[in-house]
N, C-alpha and C. Protein backbone atom coordinates (compact mmCIF):
# COMPACT_ATOMS: atom_id res chain seq x y z
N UNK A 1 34.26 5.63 -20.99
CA UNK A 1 35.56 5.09 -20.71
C UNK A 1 35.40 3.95 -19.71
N UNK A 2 36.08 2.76 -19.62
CA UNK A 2 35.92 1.77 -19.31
C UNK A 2 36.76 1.88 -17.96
N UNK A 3 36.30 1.20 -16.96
CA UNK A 3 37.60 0.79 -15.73
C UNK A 3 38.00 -0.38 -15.68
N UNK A 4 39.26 -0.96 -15.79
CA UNK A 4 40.24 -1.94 -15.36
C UNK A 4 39.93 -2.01 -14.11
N UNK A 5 39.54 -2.82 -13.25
CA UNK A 5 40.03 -3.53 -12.28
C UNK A 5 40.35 -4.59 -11.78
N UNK A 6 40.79 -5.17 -10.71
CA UNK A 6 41.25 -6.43 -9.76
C UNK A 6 39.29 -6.45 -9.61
N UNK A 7 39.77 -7.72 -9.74
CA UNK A 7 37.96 -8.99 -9.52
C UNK A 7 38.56 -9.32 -7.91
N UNK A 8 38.92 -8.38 -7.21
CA UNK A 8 38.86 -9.04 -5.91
C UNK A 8 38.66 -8.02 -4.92
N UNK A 9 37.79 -8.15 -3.86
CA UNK A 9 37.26 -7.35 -2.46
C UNK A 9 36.21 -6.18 -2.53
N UNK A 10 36.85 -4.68 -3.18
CA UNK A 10 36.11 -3.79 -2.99
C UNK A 10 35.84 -3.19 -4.44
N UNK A 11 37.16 -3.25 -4.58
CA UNK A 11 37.18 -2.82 -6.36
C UNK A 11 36.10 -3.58 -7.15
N UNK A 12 35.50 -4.37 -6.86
CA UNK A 12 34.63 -4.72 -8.30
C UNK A 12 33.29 -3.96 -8.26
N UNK A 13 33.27 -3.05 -6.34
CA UNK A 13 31.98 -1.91 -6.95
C UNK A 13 32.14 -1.29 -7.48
N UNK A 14 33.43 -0.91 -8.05
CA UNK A 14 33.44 0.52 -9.07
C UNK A 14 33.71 0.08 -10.45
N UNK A 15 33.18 -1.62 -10.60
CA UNK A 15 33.36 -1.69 -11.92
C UNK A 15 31.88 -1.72 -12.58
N UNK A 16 31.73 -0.55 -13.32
CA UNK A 16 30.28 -0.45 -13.93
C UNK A 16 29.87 -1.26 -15.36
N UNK A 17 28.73 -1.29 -15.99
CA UNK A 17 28.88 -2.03 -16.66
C UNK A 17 29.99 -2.43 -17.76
N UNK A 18 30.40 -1.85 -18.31
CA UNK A 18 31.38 -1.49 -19.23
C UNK A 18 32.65 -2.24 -18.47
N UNK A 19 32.89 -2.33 -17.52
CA UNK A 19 34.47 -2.05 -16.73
C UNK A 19 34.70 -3.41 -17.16
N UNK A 20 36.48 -3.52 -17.23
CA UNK A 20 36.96 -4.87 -17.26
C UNK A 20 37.27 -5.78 -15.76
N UNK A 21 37.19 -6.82 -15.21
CA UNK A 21 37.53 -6.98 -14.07
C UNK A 21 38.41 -8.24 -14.28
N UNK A 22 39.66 -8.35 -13.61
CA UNK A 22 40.86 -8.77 -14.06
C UNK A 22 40.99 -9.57 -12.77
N UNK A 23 41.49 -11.11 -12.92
CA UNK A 23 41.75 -11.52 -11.57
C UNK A 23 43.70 -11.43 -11.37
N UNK A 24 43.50 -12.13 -10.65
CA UNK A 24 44.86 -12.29 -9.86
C UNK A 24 45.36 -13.39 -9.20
N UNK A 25 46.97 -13.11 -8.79
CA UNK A 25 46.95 -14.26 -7.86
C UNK A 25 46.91 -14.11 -5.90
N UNK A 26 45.71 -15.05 -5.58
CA UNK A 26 46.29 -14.39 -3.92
C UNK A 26 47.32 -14.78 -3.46
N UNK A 27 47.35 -13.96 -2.22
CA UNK A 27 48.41 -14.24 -1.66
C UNK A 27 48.24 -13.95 -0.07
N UNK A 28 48.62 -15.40 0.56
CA UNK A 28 48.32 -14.99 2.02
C UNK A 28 49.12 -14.29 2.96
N UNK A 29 49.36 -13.49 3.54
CA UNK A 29 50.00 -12.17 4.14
C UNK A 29 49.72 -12.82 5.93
N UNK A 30 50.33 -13.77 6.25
CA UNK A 30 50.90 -13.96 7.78
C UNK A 30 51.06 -13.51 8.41
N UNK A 31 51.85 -12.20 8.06
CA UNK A 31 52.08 -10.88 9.25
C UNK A 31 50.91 -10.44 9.61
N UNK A 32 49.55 -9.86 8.37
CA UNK A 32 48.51 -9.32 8.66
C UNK A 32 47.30 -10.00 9.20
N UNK A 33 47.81 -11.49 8.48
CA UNK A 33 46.82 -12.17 8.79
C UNK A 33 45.55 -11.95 7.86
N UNK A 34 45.65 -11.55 6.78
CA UNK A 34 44.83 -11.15 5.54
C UNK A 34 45.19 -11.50 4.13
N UNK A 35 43.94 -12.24 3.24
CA UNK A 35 44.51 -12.21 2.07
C UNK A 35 44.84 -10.70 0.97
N UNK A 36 45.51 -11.06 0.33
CA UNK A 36 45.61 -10.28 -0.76
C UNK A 36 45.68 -10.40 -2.18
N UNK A 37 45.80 -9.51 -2.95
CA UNK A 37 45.63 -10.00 -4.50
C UNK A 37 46.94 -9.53 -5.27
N UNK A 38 47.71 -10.64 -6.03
CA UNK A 38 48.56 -9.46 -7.00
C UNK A 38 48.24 -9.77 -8.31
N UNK A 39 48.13 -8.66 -8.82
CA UNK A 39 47.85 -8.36 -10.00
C UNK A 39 48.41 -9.16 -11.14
N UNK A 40 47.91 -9.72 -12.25
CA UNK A 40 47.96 -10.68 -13.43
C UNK A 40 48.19 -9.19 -14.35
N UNK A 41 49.27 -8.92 -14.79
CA UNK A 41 50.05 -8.26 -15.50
C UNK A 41 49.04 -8.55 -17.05
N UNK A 42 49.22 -9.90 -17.35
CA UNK A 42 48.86 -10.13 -18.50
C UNK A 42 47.43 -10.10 -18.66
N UNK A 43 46.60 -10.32 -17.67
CA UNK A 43 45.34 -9.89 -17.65
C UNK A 43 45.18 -8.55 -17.97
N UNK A 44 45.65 -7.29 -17.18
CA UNK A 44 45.34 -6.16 -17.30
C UNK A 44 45.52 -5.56 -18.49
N UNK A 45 46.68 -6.38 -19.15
CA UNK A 45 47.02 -5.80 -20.39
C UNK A 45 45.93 -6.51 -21.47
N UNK A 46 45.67 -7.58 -21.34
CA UNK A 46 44.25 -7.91 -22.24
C UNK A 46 43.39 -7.66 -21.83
N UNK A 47 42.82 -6.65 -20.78
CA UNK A 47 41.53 -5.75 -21.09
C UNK A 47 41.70 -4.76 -21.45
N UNK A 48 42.52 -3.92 -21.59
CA UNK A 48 43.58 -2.93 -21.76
C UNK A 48 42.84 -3.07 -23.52
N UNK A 49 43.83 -4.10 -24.22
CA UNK A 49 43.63 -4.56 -25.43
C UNK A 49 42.42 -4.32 -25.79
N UNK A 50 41.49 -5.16 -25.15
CA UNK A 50 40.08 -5.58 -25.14
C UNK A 50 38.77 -3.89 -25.37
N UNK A 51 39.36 -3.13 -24.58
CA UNK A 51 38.69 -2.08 -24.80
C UNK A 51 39.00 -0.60 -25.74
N UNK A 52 40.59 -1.38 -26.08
CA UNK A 52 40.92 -0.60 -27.07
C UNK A 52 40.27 -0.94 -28.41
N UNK A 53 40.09 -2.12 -28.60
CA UNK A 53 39.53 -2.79 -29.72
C UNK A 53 38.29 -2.32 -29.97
N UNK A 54 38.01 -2.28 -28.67
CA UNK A 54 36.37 -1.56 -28.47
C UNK A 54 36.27 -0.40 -29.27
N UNK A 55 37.44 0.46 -29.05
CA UNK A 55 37.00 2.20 -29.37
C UNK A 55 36.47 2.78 -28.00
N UNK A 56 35.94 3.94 -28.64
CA UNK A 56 35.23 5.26 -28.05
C UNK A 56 33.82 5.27 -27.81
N UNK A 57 32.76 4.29 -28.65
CA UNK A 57 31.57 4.26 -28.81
C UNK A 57 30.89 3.17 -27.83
N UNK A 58 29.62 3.75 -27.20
CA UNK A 58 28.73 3.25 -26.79
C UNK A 58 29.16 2.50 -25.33
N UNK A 59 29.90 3.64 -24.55
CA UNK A 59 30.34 2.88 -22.89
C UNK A 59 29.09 3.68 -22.51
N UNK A 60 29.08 3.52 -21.42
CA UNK A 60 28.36 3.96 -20.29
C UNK A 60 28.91 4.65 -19.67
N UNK A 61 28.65 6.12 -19.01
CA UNK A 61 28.88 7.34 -18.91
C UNK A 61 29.66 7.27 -17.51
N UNK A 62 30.91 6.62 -17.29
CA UNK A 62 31.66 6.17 -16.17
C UNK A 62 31.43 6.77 -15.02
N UNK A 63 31.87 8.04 -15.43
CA UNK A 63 31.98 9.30 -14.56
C UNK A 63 31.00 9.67 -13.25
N UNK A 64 29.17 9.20 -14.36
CA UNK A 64 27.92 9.59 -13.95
C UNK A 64 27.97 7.96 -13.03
N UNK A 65 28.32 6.74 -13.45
CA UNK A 65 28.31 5.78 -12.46
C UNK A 65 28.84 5.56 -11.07
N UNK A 66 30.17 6.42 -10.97
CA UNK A 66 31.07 6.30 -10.03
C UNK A 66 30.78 7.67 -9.28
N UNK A 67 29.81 8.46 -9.43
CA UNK A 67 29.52 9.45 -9.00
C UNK A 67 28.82 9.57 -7.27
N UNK A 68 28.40 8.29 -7.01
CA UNK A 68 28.17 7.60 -6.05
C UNK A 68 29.39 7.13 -4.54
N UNK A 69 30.31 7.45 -5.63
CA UNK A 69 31.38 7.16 -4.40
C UNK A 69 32.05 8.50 -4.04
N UNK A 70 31.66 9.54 -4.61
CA UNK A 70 31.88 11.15 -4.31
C UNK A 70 32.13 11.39 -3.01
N UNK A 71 33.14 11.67 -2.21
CA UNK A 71 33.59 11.94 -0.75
C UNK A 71 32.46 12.26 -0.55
N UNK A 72 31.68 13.50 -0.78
CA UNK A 72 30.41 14.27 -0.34
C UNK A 72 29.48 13.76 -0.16
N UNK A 73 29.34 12.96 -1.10
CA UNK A 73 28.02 12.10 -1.41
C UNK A 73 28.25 11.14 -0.70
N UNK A 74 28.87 10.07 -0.28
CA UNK A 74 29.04 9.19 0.87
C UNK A 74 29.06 9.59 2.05
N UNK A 75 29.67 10.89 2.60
CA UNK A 75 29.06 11.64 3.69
C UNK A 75 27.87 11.59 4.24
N UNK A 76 27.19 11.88 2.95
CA UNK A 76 25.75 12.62 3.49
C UNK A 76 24.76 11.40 3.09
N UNK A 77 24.97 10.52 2.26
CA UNK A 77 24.19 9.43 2.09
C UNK A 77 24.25 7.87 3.26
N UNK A 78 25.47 8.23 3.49
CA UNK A 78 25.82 7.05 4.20
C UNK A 78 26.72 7.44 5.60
N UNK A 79 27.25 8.22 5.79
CA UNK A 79 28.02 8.45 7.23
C UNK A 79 27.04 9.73 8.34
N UNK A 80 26.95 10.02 7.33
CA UNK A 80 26.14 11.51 8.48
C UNK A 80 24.79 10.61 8.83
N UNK A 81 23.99 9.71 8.51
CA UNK A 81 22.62 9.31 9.01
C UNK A 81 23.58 8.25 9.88
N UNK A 82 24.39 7.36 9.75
CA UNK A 82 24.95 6.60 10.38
C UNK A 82 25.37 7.32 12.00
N UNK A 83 26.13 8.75 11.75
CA UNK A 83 26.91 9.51 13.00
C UNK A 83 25.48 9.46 13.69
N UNK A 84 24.44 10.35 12.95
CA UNK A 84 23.28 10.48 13.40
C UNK A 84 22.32 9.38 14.42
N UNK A 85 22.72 8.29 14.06
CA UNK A 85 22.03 7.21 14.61
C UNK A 85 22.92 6.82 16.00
N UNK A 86 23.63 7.09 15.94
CA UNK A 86 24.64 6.06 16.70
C UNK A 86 24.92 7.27 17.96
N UNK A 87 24.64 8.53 17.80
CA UNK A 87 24.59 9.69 18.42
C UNK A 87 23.47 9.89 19.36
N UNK A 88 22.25 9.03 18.90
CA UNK A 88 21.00 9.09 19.46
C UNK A 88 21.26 7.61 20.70
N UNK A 89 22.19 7.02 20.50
CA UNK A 89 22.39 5.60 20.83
C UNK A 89 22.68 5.58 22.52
């Protein structure tokens, strides 16, 4: 199964090979002082399209890709050696 996402900031790590990545329009946010993205409606809906056309056959096993961003597994791969380090500091 394929992922839709925004082609902008963080979201395009969880787009694996298969995934569609959809841009947008920014938008600058004054109050925050940060850009942002809004979403191209018509984009999403032509990858949408795009992978329906596709079917069922021959994605890449999403699930097993994004398995990496597992609360647990970012814990222990990436925050607990981090606490660890910074503890010794």
């Amino acid at each position: 199964m394929p992922i839709v996402t925004s082609n902008f900031a963080a979201s395009t790590e969880l787009a694996g090979p298969d995934s569609y990545l959809v841009n947008g329009q920014p938008l600058w946010d004054s109050g925050q002082h940060c850009w942002f993205n809004v979403p191209n409606v018509q984009a999403i809906a032509d990858a949408l399209e795009q992978a329906y056309q596709r079917g069922r056959k021959d994605f890449v096993d999403t699930i097993a890709f994004v398995q990496k961003y597992d609360a647990d597994n970012v814990y222990e791969q990436s925050w607990k050696p981090l606490i660890e380090k910074l503890s010794k500091a």
